[in-house]
C-alpha atoms as a PDB file:
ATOM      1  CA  UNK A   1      50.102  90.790  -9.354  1.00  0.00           C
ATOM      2  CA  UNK A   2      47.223  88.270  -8.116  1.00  0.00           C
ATOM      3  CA  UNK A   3      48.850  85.104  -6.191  1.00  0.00           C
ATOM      4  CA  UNK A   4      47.688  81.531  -7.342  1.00  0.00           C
ATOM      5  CA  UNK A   5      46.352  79.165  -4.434  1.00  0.00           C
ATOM      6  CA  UNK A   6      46.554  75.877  -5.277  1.00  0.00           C
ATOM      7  CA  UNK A   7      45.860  74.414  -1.276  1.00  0.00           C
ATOM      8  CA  UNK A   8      42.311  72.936  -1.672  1.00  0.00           C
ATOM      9  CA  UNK A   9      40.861  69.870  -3.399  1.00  0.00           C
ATOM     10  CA  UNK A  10      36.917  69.139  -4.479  1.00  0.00           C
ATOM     11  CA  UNK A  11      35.501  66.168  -5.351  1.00  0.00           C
ATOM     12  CA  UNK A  12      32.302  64.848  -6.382  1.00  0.00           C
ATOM     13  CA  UNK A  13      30.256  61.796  -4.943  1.00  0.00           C
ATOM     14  CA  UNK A  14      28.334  59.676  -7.323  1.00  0.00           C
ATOM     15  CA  UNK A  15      25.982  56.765  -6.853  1.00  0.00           C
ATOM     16  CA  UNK A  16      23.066  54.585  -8.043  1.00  0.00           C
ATOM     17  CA  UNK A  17      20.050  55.774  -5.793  1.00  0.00           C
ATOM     18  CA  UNK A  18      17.064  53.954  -6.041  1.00  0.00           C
ATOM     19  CA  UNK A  19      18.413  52.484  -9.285  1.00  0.00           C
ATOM     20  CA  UNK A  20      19.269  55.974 -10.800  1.00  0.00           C
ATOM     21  CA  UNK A  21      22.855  57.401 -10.895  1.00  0.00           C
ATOM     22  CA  UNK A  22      22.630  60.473  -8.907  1.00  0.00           C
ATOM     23  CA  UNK A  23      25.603  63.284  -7.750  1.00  0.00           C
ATOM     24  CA  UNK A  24      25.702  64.315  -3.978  1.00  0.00           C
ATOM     25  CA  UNK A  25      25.080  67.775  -3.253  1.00  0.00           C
ATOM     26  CA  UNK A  26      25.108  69.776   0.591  1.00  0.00           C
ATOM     27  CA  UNK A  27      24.135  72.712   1.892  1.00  0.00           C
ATOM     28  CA  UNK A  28      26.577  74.691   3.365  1.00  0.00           C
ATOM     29  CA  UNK A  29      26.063  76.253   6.982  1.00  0.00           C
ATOM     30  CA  UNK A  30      28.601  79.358   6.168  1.00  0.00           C
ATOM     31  CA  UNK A  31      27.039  81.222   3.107  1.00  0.00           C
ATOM     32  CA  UNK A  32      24.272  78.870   2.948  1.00  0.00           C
ATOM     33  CA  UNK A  33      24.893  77.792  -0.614  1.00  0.00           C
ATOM     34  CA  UNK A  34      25.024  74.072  -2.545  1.00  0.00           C
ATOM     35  CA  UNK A  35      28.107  72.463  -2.844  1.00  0.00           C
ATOM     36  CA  UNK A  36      30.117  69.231  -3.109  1.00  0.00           C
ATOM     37  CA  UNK A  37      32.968  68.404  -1.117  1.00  0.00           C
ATOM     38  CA  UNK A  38      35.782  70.501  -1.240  1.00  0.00           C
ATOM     39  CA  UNK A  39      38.758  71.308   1.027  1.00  0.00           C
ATOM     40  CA  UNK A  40      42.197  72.109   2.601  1.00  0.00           C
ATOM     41  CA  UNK A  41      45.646  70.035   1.964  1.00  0.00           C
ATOM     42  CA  UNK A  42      47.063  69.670   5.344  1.00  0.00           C
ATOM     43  CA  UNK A  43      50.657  69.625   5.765  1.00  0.00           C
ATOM     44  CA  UNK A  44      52.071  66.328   4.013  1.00  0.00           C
ATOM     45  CA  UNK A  45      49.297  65.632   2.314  1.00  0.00           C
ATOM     46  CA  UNK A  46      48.894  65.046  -1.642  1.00  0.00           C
ATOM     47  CA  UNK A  47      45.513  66.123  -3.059  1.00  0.00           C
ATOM     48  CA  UNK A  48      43.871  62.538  -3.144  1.00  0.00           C
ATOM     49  CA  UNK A  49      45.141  61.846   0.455  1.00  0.00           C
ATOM     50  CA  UNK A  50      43.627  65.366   1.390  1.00  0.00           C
ATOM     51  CA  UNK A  51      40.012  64.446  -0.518  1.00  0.00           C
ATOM     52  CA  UNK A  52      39.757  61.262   1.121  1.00  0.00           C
ATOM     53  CA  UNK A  53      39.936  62.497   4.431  1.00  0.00           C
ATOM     54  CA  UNK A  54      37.636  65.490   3.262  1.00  0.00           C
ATOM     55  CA  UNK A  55      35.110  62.435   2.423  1.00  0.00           C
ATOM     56  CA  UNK A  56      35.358  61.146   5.848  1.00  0.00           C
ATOM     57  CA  UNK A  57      35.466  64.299   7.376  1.00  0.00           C
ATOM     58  CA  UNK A  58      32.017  65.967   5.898  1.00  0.00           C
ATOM     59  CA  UNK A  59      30.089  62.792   4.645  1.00  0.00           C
ATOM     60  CA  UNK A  60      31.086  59.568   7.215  1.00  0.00           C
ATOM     61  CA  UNK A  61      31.750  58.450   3.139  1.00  0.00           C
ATOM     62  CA  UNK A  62      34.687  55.635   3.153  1.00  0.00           C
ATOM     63  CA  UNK A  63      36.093  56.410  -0.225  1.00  0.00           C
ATOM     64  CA  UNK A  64      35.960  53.132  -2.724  1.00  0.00           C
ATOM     65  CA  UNK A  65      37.137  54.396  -5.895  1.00  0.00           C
ATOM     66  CA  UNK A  66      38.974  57.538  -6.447  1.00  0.00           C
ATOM     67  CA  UNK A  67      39.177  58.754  -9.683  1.00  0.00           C
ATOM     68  CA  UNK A  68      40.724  62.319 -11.486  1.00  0.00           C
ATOM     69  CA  UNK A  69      38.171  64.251 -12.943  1.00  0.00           C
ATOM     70  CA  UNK A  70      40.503  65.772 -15.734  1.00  0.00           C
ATOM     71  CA  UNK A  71      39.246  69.168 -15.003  1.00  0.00           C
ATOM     72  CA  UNK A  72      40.643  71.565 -12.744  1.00  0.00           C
ATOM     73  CA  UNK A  73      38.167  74.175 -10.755  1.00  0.00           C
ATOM     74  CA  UNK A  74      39.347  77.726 -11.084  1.00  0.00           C
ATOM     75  CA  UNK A  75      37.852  81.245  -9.576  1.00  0.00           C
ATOM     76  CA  UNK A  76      39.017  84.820  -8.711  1.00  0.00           C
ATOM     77  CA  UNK A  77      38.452  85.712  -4.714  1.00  0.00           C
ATOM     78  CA  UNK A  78      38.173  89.322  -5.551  1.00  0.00           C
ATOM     79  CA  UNK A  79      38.096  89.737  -1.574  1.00  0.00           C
ATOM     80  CA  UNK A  80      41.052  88.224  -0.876  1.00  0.00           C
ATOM     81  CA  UNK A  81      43.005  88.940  -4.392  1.00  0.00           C
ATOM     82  CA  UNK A  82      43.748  84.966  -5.073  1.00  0.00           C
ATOM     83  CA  UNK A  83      43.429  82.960  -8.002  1.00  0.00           C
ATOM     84  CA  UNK A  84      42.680  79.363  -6.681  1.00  0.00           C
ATOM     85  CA  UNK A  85      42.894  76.411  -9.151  1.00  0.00           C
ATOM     86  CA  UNK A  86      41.479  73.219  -7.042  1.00  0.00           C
ATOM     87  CA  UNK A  87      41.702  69.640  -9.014  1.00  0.00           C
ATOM     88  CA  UNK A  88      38.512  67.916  -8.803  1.00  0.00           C
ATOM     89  CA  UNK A  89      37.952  64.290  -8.234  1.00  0.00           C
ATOM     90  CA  UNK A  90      35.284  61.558  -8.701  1.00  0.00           C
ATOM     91  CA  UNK A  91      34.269  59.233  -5.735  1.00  0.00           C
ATOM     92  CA  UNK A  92      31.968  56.536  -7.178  1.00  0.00           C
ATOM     93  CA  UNK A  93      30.482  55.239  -4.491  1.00  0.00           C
ATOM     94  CA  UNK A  94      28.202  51.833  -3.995  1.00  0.00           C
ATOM     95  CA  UNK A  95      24.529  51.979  -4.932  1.00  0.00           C
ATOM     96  CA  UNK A  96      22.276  54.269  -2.376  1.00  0.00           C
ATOM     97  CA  UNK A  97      25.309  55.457  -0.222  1.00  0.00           C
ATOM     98  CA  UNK A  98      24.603  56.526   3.000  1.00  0.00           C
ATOM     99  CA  UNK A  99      25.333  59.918   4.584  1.00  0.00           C
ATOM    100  CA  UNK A 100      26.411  61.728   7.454  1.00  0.00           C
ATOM    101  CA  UNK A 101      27.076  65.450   7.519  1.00  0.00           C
ATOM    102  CA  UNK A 102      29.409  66.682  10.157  1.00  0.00           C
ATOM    103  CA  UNK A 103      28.423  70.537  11.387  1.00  0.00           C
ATOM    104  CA  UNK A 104      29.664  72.292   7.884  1.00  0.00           C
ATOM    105  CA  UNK A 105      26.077  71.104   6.189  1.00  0.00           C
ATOM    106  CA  UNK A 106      22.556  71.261   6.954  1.00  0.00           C
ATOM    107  CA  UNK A 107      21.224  68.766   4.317  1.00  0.00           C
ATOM    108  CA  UNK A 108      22.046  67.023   1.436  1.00  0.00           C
ATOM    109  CA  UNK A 109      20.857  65.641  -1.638  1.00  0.00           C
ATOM    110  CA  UNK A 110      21.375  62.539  -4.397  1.00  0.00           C
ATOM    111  CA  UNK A 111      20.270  64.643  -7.241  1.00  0.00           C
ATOM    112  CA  UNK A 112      20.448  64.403 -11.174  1.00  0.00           C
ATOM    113  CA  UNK A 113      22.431  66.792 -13.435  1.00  0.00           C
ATOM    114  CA  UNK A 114      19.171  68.894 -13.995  1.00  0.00           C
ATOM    115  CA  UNK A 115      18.839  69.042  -9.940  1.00  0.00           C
ATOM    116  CA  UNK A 116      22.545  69.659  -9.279  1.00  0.00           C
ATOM    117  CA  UNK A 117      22.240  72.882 -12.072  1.00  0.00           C
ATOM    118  CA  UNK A 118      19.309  74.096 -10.545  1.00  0.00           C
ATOM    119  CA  UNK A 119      20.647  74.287  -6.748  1.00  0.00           C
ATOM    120  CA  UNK A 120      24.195  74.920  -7.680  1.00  0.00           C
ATOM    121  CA  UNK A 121      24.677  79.134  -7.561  1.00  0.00           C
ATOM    122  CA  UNK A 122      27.954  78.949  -9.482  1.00  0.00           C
ATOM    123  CA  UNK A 123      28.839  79.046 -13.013  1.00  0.00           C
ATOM    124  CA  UNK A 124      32.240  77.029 -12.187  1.00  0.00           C
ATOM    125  CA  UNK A 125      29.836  74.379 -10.113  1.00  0.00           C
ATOM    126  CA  UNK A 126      27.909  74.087 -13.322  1.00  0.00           C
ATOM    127  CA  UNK A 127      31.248  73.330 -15.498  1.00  0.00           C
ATOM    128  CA  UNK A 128      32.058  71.009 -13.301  1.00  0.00           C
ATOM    129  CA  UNK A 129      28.947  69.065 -12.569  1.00  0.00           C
ATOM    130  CA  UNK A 130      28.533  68.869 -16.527  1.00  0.00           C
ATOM    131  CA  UNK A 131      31.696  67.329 -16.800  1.00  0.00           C
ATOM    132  CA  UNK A 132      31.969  64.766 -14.345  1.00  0.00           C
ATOM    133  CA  UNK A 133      28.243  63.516 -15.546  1.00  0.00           C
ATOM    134  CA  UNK A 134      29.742  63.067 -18.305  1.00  0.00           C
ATOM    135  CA  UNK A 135      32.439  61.645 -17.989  1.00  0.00           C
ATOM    136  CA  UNK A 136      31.563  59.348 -15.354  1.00  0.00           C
ATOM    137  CA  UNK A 137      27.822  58.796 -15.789  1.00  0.00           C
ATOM    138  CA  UNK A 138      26.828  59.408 -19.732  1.00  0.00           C
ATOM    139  CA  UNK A 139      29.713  56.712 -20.942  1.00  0.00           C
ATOM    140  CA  UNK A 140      31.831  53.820 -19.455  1.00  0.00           C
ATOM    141  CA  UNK A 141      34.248  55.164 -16.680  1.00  0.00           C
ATOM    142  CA  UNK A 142      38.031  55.221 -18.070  1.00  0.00           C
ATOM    143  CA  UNK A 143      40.158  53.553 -15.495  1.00  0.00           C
ATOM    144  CA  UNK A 144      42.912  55.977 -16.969  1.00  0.00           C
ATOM    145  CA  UNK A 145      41.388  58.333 -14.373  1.00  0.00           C
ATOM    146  CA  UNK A 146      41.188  56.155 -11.253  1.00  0.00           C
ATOM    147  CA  UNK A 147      44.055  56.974  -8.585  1.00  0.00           C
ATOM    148  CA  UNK A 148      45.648  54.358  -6.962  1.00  0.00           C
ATOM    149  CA  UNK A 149      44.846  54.929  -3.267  1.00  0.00           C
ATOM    150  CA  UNK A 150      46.131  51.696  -1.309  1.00  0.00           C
END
């Protein structure tokens, strides 16, 4: 049997840079690879509460709108024999966002779909990126997604 984790959240950060809309992308310190914002639900946590802090916690980003990305992020950890299933969400952040990285980056980037495909090594990434441009940049943003974080 292969166990299902379901104990980590992702999101992705979007905003107008320099007048085009543009998805945030770091470089990891441990495995040196591009990502977006992803991780752990602490005890007592629900997933937005636990992406919100993740925000904080990597980016100094003080999440304005929160919205479900409709698309859940699934891979096999062969090394580890899990299944994890992560729910992604959408941070749309004001235009040219500022960023801090805490110690789990090195850099980071504001970069189109075409960028964030390029520098992104995983198939899943791709899905994901593809979806939430467009979804969130290629037509009118549902509100049906946004969560209600007050």
């Amino acid at each position: 049997m292969i166990p299902v984790d379901t104990s980590y959240v992702s999101g992705v950060a979007l905003s107008e840079i320099d007048g085009k809309m543009r998805m945030l992308l770091m470089k990891r310190v441990k495995g040196e690879y591009w990502c977006h914002v992803a991780g752990s639900i602490e005890d007592g946590e629900t997933g937005w509460q636990a992406i919100v802090r993740e925000f904080k916690e990597e980016t100094q980003i003080e999440v304005p709108n929160l919205y479900n990305a409709q698309i859940i992020d699934q891979f096999f950890e062969a090394n580890v024999n899990v299944i994890e299933l992560i729910p992604v969400f959408v941070v749309m952040c004001p235009p040219n966002q500022i960023v801090e990285l805490n110690h789990e980056h090195t850099e980071y980037r504001w970069c189109s779909l075409a960028e964030a495909l390029e520098l992104a090594p995983y198939p899943n990434q791709h899905a994901v990126f593809t979806r939430v441009w467009s979804y969130f940049v290629d037509r009118p943003v549902n509100e049906m997604y946004r969560v209600n974080i007050s």
